[in-house]
N, C-alpha and C. Protein backbone atom coordinates (compact mmCIF):
# COMPACT_ATOMS: atom_id res chain seq x y z
N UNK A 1 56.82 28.33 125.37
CA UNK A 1 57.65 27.65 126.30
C UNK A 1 58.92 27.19 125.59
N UNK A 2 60.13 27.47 126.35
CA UNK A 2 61.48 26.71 125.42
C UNK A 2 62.11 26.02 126.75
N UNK A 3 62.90 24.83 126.33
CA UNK A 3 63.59 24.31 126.94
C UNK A 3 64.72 24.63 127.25
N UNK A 4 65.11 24.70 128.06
CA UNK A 4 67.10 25.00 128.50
C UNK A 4 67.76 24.31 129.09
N UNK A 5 68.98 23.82 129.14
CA UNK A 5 69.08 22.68 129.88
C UNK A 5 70.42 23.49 130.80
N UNK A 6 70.33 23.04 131.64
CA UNK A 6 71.15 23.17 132.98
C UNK A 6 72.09 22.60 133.29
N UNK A 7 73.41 23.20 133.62
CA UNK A 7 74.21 22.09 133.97
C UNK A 7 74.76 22.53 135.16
N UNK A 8 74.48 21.56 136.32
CA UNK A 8 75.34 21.64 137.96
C UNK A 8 75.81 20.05 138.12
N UNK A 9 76.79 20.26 138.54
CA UNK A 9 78.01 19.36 139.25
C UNK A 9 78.12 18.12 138.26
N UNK A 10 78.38 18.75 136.93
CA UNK A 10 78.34 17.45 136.02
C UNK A 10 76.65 16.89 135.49
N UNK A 11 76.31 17.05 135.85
CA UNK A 11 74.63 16.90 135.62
C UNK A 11 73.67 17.95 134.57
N UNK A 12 73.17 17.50 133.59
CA UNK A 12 72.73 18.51 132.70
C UNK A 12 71.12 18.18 133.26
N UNK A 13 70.76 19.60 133.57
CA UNK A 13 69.09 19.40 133.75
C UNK A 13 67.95 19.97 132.71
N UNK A 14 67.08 19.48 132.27
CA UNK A 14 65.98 20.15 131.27
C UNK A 14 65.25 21.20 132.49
N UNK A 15 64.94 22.78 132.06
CA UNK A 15 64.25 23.34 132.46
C UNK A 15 63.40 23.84 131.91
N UNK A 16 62.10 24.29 132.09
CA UNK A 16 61.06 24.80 131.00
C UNK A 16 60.58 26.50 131.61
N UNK A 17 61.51 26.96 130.44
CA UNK A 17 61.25 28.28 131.13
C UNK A 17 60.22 29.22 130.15
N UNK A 18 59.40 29.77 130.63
CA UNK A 18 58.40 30.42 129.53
C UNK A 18 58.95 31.50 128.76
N UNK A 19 58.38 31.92 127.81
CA UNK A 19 59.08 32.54 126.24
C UNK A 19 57.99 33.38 125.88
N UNK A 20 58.07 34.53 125.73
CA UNK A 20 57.01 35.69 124.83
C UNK A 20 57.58 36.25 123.91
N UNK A 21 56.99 36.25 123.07
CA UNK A 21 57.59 37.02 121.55
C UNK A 21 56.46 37.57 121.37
N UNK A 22 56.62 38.87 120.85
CA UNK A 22 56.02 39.83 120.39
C UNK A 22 56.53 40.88 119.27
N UNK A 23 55.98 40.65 118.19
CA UNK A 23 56.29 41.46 116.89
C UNK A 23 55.28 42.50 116.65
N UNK A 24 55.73 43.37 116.80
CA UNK A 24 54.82 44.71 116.46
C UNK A 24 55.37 45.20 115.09
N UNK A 25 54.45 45.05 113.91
CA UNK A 25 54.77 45.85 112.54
C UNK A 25 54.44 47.64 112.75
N UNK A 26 54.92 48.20 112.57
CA UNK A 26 55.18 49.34 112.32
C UNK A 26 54.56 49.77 111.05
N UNK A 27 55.25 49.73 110.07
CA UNK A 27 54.87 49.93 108.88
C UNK A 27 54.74 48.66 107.75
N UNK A 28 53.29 48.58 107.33
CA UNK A 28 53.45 47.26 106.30
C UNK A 28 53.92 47.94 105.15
N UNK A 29 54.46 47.97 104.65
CA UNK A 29 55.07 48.28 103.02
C UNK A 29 54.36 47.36 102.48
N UNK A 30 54.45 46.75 102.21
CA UNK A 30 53.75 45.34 101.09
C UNK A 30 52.87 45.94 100.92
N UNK A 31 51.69 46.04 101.54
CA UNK A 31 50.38 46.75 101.39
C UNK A 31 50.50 47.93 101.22
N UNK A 32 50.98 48.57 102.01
CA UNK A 32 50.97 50.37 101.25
C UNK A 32 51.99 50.26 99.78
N UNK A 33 52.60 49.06 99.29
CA UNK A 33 52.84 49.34 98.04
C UNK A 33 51.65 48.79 97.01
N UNK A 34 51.37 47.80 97.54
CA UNK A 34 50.04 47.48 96.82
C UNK A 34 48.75 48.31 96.74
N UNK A 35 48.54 48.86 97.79
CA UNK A 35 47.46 49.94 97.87
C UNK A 35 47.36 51.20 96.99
N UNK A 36 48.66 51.67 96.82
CA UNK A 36 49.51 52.87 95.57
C UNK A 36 49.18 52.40 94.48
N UNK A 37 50.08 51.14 94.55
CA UNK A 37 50.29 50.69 92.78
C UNK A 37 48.46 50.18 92.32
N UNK A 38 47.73 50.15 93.42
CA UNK A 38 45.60 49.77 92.82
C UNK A 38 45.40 51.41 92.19
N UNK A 39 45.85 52.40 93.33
CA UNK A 39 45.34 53.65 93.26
C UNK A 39 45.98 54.24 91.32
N UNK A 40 47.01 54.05 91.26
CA UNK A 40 47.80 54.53 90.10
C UNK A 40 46.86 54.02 89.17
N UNK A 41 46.83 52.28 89.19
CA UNK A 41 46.10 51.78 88.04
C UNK A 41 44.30 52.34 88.36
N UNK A 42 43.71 52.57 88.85
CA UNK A 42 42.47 53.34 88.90
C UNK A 42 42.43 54.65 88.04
N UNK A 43 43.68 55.37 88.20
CA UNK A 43 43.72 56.71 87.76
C UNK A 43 44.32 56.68 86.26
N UNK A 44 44.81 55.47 86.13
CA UNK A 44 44.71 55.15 84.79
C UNK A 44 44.25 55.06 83.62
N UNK A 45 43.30 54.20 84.40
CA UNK A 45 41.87 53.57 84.00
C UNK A 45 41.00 54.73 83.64
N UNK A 46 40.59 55.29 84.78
CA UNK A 46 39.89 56.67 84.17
C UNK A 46 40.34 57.46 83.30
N UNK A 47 41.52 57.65 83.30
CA UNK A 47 41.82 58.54 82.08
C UNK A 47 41.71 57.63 80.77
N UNK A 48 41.78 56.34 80.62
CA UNK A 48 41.83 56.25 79.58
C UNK A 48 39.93 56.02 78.67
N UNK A 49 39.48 55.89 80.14
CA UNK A 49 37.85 55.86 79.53
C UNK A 49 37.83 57.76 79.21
N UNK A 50 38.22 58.53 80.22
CA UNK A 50 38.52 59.87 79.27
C UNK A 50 38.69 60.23 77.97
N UNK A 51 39.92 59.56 78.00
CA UNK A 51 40.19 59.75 76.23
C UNK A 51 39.70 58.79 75.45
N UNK A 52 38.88 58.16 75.62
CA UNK A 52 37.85 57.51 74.94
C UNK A 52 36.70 57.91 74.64
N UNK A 53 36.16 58.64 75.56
CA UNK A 53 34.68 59.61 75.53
C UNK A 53 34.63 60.47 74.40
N UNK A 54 36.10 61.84 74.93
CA UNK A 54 36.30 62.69 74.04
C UNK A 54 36.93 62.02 72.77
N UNK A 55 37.34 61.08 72.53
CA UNK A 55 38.01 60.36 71.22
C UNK A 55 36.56 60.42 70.37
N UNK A 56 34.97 59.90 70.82
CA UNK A 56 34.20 59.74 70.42
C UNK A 56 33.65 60.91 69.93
N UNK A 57 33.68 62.13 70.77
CA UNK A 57 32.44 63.35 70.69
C UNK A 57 33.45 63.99 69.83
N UNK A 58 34.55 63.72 69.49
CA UNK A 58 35.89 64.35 68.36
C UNK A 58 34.82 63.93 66.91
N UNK A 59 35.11 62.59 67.26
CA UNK A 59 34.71 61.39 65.83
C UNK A 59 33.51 62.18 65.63
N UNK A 60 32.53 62.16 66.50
CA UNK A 60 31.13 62.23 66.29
C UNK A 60 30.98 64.09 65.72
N UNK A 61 31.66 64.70 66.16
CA UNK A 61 31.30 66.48 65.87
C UNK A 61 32.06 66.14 64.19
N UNK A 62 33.41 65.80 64.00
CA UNK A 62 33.76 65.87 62.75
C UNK A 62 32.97 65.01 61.47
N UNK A 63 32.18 64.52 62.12
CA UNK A 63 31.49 63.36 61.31
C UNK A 63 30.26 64.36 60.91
N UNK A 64 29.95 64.89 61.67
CA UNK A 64 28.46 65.88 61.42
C UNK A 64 29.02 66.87 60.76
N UNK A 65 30.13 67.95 61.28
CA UNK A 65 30.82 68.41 60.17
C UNK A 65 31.20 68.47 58.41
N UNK A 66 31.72 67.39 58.02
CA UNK A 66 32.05 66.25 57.31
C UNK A 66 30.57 66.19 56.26
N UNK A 67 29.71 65.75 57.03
CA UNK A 67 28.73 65.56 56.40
C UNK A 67 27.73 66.93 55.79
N UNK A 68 27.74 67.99 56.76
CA UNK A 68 27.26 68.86 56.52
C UNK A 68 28.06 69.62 55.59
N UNK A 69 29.11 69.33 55.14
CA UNK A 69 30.17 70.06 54.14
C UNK A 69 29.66 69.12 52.49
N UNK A 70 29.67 68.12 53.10
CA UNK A 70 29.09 67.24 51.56
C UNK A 70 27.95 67.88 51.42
N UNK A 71 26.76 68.45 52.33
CA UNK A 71 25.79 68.21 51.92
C UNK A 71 25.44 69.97 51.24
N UNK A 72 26.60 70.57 51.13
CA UNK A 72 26.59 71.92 50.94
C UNK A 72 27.44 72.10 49.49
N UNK A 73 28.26 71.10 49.30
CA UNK A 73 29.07 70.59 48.02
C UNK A 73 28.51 69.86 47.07
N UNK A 74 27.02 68.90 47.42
CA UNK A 74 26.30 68.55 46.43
C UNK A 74 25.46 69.43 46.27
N UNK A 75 24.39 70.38 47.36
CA UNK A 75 23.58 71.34 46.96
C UNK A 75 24.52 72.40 45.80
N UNK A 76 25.27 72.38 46.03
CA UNK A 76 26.47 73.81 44.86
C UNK A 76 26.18 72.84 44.11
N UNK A 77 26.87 71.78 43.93
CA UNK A 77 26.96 70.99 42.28
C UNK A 77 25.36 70.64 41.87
N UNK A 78 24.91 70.77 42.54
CA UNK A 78 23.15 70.68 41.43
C UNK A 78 22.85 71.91 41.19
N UNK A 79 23.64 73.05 41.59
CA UNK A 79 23.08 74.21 41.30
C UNK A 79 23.57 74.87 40.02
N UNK A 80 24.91 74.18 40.32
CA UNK A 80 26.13 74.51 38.88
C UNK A 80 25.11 74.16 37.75
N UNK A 81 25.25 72.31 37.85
CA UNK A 81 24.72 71.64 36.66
C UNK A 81 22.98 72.61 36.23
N UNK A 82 22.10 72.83 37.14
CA UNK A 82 21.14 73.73 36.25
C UNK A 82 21.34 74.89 35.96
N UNK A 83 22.57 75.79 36.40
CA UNK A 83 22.91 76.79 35.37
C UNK A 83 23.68 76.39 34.17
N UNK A 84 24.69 75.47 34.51
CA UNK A 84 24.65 75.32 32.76
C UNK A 84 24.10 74.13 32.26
N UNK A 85 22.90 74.25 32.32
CA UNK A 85 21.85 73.07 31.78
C UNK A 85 21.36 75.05 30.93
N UNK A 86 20.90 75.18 32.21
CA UNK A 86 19.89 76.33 31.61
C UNK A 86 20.71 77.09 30.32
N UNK A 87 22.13 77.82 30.60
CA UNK A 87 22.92 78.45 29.45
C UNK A 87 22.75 77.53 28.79
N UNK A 88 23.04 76.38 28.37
CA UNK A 88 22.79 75.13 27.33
C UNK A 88 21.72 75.90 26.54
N UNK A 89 20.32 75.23 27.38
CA UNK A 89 19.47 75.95 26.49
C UNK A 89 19.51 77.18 25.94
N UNK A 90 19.65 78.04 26.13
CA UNK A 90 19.66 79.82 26.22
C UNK A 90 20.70 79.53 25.01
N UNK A 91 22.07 79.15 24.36
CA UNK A 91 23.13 79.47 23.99
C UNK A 91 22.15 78.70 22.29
N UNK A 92 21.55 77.23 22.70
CA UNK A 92 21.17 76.90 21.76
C UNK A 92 19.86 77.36 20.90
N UNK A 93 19.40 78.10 21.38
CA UNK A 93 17.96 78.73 20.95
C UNK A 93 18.44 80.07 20.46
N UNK A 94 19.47 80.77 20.99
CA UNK A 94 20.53 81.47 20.22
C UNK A 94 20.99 81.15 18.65
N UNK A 95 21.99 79.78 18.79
CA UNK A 95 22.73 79.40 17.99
C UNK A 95 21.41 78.95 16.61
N UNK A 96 20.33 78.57 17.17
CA UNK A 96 18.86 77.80 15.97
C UNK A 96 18.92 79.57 15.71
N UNK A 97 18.61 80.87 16.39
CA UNK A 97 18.41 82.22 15.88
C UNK A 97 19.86 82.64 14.90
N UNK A 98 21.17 82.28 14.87
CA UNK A 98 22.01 82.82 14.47
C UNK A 98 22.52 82.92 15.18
N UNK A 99 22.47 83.88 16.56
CA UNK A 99 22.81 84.64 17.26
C UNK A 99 24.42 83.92 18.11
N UNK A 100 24.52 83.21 18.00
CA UNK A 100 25.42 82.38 18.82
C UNK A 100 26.42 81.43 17.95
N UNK A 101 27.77 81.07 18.31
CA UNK A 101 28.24 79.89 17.23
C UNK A 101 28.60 78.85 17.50
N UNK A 102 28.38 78.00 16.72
CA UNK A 102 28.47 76.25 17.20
C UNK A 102 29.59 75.96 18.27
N UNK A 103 30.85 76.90 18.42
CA UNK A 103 31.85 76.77 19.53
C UNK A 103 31.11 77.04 20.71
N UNK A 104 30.56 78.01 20.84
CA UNK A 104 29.86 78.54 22.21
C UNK A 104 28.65 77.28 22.58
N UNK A 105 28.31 76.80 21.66
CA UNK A 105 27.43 76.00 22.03
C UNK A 105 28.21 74.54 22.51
N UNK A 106 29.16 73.63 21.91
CA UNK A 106 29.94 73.02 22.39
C UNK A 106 30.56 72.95 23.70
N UNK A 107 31.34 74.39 23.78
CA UNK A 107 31.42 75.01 25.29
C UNK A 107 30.68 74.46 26.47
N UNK A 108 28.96 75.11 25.96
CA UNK A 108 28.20 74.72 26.97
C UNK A 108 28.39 73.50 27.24
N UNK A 109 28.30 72.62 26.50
CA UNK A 109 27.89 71.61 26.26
C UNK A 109 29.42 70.40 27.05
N UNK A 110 30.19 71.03 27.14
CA UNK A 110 31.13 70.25 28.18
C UNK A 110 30.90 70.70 29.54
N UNK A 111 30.76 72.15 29.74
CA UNK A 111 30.38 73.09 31.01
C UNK A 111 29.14 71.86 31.19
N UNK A 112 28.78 71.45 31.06
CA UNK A 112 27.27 70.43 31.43
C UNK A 112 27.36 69.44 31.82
N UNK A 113 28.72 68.54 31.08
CA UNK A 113 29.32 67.15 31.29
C UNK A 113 29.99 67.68 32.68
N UNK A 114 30.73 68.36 32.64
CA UNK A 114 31.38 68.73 33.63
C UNK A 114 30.85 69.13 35.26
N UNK A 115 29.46 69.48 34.60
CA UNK A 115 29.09 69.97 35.94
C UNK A 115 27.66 68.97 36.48
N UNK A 116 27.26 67.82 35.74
CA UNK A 116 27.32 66.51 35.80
C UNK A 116 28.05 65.67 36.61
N UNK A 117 29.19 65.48 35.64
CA UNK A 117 30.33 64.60 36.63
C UNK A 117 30.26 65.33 37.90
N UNK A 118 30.63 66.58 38.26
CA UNK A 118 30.88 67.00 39.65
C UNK A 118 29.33 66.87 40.47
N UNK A 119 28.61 66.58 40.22
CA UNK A 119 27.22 66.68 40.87
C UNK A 119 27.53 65.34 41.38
N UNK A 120 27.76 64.02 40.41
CA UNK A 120 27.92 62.70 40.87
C UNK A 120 28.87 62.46 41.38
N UNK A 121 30.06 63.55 41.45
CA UNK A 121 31.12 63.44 42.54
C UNK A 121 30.52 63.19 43.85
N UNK A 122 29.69 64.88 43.71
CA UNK A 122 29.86 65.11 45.30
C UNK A 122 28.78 64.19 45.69
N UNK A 123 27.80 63.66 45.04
CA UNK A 123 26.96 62.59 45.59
C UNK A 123 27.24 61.44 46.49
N UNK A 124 28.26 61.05 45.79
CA UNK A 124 29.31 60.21 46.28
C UNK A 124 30.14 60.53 47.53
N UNK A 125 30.31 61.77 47.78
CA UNK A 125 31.13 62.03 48.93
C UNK A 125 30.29 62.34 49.75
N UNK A 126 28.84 62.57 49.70
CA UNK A 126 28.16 62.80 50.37
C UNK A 126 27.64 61.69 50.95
N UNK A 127 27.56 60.73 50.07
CA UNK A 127 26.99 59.18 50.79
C UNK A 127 28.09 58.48 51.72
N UNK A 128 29.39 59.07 51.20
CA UNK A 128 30.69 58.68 52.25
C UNK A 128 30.18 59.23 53.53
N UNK A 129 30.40 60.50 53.54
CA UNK A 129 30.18 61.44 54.58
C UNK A 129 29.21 60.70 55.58
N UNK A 130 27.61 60.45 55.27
CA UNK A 130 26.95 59.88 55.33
C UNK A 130 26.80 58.75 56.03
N UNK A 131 27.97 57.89 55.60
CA UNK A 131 28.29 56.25 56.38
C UNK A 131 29.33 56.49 57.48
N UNK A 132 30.16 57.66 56.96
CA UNK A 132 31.34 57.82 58.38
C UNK A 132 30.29 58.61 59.54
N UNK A 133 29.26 58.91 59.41
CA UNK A 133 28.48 59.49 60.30
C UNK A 133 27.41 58.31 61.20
N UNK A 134 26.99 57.58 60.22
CA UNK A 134 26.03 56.49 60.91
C UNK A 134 27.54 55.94 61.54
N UNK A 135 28.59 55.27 61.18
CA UNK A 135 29.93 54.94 61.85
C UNK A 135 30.21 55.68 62.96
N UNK A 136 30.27 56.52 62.98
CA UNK A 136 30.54 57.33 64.34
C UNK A 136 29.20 57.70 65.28
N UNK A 137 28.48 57.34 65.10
CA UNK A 137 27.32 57.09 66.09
C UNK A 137 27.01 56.02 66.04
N UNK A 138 27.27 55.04 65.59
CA UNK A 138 27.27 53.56 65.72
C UNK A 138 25.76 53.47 65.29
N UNK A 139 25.17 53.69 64.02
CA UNK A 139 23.89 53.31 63.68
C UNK A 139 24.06 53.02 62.55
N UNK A 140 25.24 52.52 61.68
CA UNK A 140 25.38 51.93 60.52
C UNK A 140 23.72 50.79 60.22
N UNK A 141 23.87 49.66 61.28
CA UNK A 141 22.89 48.78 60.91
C UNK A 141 21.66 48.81 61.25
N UNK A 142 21.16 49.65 62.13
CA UNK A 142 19.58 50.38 61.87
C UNK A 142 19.88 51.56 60.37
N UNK A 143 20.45 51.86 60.02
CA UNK A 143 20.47 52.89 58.70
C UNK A 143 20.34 52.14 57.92
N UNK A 144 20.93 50.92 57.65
CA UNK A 144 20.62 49.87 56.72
C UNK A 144 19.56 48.83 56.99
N UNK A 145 18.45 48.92 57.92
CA UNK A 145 17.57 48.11 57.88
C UNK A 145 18.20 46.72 57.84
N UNK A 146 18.57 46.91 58.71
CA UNK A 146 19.93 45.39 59.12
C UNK A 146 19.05 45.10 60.38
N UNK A 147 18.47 43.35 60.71
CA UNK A 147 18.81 43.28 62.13
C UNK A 147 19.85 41.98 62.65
N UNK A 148 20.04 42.14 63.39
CA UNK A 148 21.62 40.78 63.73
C UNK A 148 21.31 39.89 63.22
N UNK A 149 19.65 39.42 64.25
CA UNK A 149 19.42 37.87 64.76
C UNK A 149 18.98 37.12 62.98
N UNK A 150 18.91 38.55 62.31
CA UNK A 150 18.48 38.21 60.90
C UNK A 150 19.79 37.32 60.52
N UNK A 151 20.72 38.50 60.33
CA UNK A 151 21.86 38.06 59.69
C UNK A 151 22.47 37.03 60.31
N UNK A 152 22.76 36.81 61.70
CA UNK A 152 23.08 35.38 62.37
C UNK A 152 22.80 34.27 61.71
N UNK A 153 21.48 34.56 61.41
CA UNK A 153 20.18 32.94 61.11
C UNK A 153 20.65 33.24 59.74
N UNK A 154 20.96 33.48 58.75
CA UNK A 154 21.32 33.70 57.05
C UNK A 154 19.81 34.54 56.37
N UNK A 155 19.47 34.67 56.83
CA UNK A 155 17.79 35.01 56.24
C UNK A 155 17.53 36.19 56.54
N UNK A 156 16.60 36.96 55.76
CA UNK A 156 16.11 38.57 55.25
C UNK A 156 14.96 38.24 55.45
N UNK A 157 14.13 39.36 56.21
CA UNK A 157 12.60 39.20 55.74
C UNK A 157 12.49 40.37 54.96
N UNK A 158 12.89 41.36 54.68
CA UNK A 158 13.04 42.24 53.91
C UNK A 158 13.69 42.45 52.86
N UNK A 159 12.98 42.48 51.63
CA UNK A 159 13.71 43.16 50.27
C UNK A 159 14.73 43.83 50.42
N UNK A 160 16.12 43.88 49.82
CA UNK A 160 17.28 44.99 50.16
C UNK A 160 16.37 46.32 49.31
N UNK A 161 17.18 47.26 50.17
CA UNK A 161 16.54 48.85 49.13
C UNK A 161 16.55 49.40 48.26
N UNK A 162 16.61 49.79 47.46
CA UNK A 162 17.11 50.39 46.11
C UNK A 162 17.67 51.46 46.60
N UNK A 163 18.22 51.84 45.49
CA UNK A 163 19.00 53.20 45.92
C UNK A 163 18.22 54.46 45.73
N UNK A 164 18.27 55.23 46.34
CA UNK A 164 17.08 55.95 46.20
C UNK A 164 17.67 56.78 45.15
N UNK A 165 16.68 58.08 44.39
CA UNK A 165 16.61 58.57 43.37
C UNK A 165 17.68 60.17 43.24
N UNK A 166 17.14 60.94 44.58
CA UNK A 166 17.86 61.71 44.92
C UNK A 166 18.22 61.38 46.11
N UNK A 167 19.54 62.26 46.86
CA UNK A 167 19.82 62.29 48.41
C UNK A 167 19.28 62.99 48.87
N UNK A 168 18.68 62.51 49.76
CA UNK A 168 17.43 63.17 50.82
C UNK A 168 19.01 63.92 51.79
N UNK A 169 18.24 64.96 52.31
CA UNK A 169 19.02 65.44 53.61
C UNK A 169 19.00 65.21 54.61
């Protein structure tokens, strides 16, 4: 209802004349921009749990990789070190016969250090290998006989491990 006022012969009159308004939206924009800009960030979102998945099964194949290359680089270096362990012997049971001379035997005899050190190389890269693998499958602390609520509270019920003697496969 709105008021109007009237005016005859000098006289202003109040009249109450009725009023309809009617707004018909057509198109909300607001919402169809908001509705887009949810949809975009959804499609976002998924892609980036995408490249998160495959970021993992990347990590996780090169990690098994990785490891299976150490574990083919220490089998060679123990194989080196008992061939020239073995020439060692052979050169020196020679050299006690004559047959051989104290250089050749020396020889061996670094060929041994040498193929030593590289055995405890690759041991080492193999135990790397090893931890970037429990790391990429996320089992570092079951591999270590770790449990949280242990470590939370400060307390072990378990002896730490020794290191073992050889690397198991």
């Amino acid at each position: 209802m709105a008021i109007c006022w009237l005016r005859s012969r000098g006289a202003i009159f109040p009249i109450i004349r009725p009023v309809f308004s009617l707004q018909i939206q057509i198109r909300n924009r607001a919402a169809q921009s908001d509705y887009v800009t949810s949809l975009i960030e959804i499609r976002q979102n998924e892609l980036g749990l995408h490249k998160s998945i495959n970021q993992v099964r990347v990590d996780v194949q090169n990690a098994v990789i990785g490891l299976t290359q150490a574990r083919s680089r220490y089998d060679a270096a123990v194989q080196a070190r008992r061939l020239a362990q073995q020439t060692l012997d052979a050169d020196q049971k020679r050299f006690n016969l004559g047959a051989a001379t104290p250089y050749q035997v020396v020889q061996d005899q670094r060929d041994l250090a040498n193929g030593l050190s590289s055995e405890i190389q690759a041991m080492a890269n193999y135990t790397h290998a090893r931890i970037a693998f429990d790391q990429a499958i996320g089992t570092t602390l079951e591999a270590n006989n770790i449990v949280l609520s242990e470590a939370l509270a400060g307390r072990i019920s378990k002896p730490p491990s020794q290191v073992p003697a050889e690397v198991k496969p």
